[in-house]
Protein backbone atom coordinates (compact mmCIF):
# COMPACT_ATOMS: atom_id res chain seq x y z
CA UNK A 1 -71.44 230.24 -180.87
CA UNK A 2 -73.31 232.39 -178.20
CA UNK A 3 -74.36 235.48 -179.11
CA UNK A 4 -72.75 238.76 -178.27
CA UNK A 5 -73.43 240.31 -175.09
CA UNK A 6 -73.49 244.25 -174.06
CA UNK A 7 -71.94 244.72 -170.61
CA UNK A 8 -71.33 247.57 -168.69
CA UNK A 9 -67.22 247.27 -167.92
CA UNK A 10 -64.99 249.49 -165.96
CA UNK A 11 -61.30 249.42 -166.38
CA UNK A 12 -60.68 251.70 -163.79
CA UNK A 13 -60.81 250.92 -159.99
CA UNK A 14 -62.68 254.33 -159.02
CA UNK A 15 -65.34 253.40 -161.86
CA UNK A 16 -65.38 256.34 -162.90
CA UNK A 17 -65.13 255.31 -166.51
CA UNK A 18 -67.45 252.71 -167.56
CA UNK A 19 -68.42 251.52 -171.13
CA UNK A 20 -70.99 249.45 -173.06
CA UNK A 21 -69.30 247.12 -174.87
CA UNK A 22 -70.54 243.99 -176.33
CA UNK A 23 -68.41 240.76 -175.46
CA UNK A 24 -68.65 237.01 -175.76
CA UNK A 25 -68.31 234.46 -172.97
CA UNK A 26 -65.59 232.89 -173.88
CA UNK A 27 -65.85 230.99 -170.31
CA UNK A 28 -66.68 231.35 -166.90
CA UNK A 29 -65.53 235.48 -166.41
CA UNK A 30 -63.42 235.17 -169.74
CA UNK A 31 -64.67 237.69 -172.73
CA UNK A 32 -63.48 237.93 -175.86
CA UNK A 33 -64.33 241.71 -176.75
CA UNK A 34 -66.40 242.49 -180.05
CA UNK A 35 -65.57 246.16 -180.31
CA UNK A 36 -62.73 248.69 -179.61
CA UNK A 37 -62.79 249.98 -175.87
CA UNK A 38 -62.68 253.91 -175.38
CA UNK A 39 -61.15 254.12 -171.83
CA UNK A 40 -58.58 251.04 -172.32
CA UNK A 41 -56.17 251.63 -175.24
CA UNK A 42 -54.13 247.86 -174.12
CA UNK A 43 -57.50 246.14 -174.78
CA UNK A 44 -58.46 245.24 -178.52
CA UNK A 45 -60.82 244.11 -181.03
CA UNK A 46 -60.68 240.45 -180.09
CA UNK A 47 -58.65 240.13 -176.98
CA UNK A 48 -60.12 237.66 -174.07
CA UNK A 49 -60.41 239.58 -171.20
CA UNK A 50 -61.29 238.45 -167.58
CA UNK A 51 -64.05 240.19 -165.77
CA UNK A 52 -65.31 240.15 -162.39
CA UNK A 53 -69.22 241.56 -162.07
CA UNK A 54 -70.44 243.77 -159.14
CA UNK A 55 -73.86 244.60 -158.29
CA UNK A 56 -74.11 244.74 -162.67
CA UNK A 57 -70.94 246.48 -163.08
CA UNK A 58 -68.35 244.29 -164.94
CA UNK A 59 -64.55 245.06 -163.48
CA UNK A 60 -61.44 244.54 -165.74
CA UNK A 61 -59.27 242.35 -164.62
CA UNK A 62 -56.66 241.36 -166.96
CA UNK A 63 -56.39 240.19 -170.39
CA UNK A 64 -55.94 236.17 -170.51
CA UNK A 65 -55.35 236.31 -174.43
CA UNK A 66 -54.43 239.19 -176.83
CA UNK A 67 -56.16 238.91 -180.33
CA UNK A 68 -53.01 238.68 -183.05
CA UNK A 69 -54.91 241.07 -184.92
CA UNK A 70 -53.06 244.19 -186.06
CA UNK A 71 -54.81 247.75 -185.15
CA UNK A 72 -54.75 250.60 -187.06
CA UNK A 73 -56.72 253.74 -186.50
CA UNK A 74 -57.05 257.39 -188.19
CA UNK A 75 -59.29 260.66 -187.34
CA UNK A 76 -60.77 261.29 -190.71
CA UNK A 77 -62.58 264.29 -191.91
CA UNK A 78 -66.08 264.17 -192.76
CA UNK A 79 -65.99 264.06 -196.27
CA UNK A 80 -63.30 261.29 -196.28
CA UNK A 81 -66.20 259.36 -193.93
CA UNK A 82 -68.77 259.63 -196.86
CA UNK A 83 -66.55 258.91 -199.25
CA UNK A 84 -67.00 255.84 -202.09
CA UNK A 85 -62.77 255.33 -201.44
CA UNK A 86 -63.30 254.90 -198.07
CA UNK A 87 -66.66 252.44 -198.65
CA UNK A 88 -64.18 250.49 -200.90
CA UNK A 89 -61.64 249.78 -198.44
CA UNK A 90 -63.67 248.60 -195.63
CA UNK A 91 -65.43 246.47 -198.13
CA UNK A 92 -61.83 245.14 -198.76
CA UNK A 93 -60.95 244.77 -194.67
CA UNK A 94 -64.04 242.88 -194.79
CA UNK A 95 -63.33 240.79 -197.28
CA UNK A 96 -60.18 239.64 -196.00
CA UNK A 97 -61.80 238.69 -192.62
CA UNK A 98 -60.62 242.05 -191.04
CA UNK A 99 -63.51 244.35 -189.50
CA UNK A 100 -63.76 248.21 -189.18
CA UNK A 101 -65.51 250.24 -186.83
CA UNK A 102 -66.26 254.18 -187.03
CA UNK A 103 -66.16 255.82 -183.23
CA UNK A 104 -67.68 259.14 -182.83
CA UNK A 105 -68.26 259.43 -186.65
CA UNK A 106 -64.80 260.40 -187.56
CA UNK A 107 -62.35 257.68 -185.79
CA UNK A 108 -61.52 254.90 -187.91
CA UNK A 109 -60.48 251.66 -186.72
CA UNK A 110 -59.19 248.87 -188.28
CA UNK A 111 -57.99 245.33 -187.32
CA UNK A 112 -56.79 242.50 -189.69
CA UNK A 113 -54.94 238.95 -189.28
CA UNK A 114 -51.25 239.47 -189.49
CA UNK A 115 -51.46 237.90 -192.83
CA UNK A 116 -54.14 240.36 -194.77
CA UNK A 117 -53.94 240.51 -198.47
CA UNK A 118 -54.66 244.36 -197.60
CA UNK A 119 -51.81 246.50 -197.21
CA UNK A 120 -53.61 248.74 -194.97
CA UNK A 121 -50.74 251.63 -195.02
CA UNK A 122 -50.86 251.76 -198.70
CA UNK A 123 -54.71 252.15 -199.43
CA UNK A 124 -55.22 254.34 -196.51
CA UNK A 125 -52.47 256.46 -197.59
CA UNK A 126 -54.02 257.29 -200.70
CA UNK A 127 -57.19 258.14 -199.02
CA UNK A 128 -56.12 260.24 -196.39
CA UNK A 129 -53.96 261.84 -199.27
CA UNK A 130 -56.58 262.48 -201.41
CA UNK A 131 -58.62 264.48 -198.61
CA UNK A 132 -55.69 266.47 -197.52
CA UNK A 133 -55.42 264.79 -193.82
C-alpha cells in the first residue's frame, strides 16, 4: 500500500483556504483522505476524493466515494484532553479499527465502522459528564 502523502488542497475556488493534509493515491487524481479536513466539513476521514493539481496546489473536485465511517466530534476542555478516561477510550476506538484525531488540542474527532463494538455516545457521555462539558 503506498504510503501517505501530504498535499497542499484547496476546496475553495478563490484558494483562499488551503490545507496540508496527508492523502493516498487511490488512482490517477483519486485520494482517499487520512485525516479530517478543516475548511471542508462534507469531506471525511476516509472518503476518496478527486483532485486536480495546479502549479503544486491540489484543487477539490468532488468526492468519488464517501468512507461508511461514522463521525463524531466534541470540543473538550483541557483537563478532559489529559485525562486517563479519555486515553482509555481512544485506546478502545483503536481497538475496534476506529481512529481519533485531536485538532487544535481540544477538538476531538472520532470515526468508526458502522458496526463498532464501541458505543461511542455512551462512553463519551460519561466523560464529558464527568468534566462538566
Amino acid at each position: 500500500m503506498p504510503e501517505p502523502l501530504g498535499l497542499h488542497i484547496c476546496f475553495d475556488e478563490h484558494s483562499r483556504e488551503i490545507e496540508i493534509l496527508d492523502v493516498t493515491l487511490v488512482e490517477k487524481d483519486n485520494y482517499r483522505i487520512e485525516e479530517t479536513p478543516i475548511f471542508n466539513p462534507a469531506v471525511a476521514m476516509g472518503d476518496i476524493i478527486r483532485l486536480k493539481e495546479e502549479s503544486g496546489i491540489y484543487y477539490y473536485q468532488e468526492t468519488v466515494q464517501k468512507s461508511g465511517l461514522k463521525r463524531y466530534a466534541w470540543l473538550l476542555s483541557e483537563e478532559a484532553v489529559h485525562s486517563a478516561e479519555l486515553g482509555i477510550f481512544k485506546q478502545k476506538i483503536t481497538e475496534s479499527q476506529g481512529k481519533w484525531e485531536q485538532i487544535f488540542g481540544g477538538l476531538l474527532v472520532i470515526h468508526v465502522p458502522q458496526s463498532c463494538a464501541v458505543d461511542v455516545d455512551v462512553e463519551m457521555s460519561a466523560i464529558t459528564r464527568r468534566f462538566g462539558i
